[in-house]
Protein backbone atom coordinates (compact mmCIF):
# COMPACT_ATOMS: atom_id res chain seq x y z
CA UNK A 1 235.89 156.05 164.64
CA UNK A 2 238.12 157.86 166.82
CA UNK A 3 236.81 160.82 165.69
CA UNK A 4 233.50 160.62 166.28
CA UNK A 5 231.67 162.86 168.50
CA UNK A 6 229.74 160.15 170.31
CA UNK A 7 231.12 157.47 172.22
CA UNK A 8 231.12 154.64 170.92
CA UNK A 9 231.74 150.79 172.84
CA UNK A 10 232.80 148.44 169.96
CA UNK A 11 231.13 144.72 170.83
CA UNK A 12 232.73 142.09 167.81
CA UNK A 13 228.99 139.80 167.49
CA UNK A 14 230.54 136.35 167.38
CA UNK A 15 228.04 134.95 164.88
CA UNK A 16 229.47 134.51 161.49
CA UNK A 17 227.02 136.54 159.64
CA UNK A 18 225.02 138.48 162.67
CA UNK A 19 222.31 140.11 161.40
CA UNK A 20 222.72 140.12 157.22
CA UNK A 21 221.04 137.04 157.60
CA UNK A 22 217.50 136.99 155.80
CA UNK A 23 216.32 134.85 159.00
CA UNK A 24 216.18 135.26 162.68
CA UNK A 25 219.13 133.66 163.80
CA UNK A 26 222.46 135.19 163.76
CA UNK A 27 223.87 131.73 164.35
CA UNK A 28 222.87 128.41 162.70
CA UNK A 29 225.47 126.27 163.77
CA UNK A 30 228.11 126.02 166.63
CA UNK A 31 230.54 126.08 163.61
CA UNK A 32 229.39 129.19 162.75
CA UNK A 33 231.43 131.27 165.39
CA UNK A 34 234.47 131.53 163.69
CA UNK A 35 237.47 131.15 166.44
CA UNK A 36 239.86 131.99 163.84
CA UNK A 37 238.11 134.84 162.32
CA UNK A 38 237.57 136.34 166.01
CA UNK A 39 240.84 135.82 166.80
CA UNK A 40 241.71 137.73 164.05
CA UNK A 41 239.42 141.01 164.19
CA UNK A 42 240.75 141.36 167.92
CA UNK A 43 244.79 141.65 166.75
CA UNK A 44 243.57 143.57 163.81
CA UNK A 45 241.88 146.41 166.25
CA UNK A 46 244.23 145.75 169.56
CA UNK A 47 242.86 148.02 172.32
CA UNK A 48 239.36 148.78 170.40
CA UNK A 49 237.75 146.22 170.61
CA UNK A 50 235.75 146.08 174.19
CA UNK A 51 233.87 142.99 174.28
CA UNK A 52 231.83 140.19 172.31
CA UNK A 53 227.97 140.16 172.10
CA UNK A 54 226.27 136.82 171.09
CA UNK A 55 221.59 136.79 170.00
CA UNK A 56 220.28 134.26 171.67
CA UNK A 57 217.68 133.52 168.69
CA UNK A 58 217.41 130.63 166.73
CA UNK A 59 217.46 127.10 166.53
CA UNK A 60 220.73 126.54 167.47
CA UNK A 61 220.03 128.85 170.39
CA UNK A 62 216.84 126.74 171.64
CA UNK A 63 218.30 123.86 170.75
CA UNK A 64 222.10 123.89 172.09
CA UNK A 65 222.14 127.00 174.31
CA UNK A 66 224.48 125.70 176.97
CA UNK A 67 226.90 124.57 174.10
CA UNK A 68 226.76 128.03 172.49
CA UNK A 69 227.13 130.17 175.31
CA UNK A 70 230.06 127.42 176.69
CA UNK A 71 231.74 128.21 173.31
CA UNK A 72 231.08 131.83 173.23
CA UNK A 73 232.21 132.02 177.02
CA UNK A 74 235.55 130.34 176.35
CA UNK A 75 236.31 132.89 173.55
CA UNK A 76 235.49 135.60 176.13
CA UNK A 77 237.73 134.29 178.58
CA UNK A 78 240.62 133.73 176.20
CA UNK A 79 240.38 137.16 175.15
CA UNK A 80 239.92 138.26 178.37
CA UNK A 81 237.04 140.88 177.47
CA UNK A 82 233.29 141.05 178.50
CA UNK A 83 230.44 138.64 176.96
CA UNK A 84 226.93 140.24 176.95
């Protein structure tokens, strides 16, 4: 992408499988967002990556929101890069 004409502000979606899900929710479960795997796509693109996005849609969403964005915020913080 560093060639590309338009700017572009990469955003890693902390749901496991985002939106290839046939559903509406990006996340099912708390265990779905993937510390490890996070952790992992932000050394494997050091400088690129800008921030983490997180749907709130879903059960897991209605049903645990304050757990999910606590989660999501903490993996912000530790990264230290933006949440929207």
């Amino acid at each position: 992408m560093p060639g590309a004409k338009t700017r572009l502000i990469p955003f890693v979606h902390v749901g496991s499988y985002a939106h290839t899900t046939p559903g509406l929710a990006d996340v099912n479960t708390l265990q779905e967002v993937d510390r490890k795997a996070i952790a992992a796509c932000i050394e494997a693109n050091p400088g690129f990556i800008k921030g983490f996005k997180l749907r709130m849609v879903g059960p897991v969403a209605q049903n645990q929101s304050r757990e999910l964005v606590t989660l999501v915020k903490e993996i912000s913080r530790e990264h230290k890069l933006p949440l929207m």
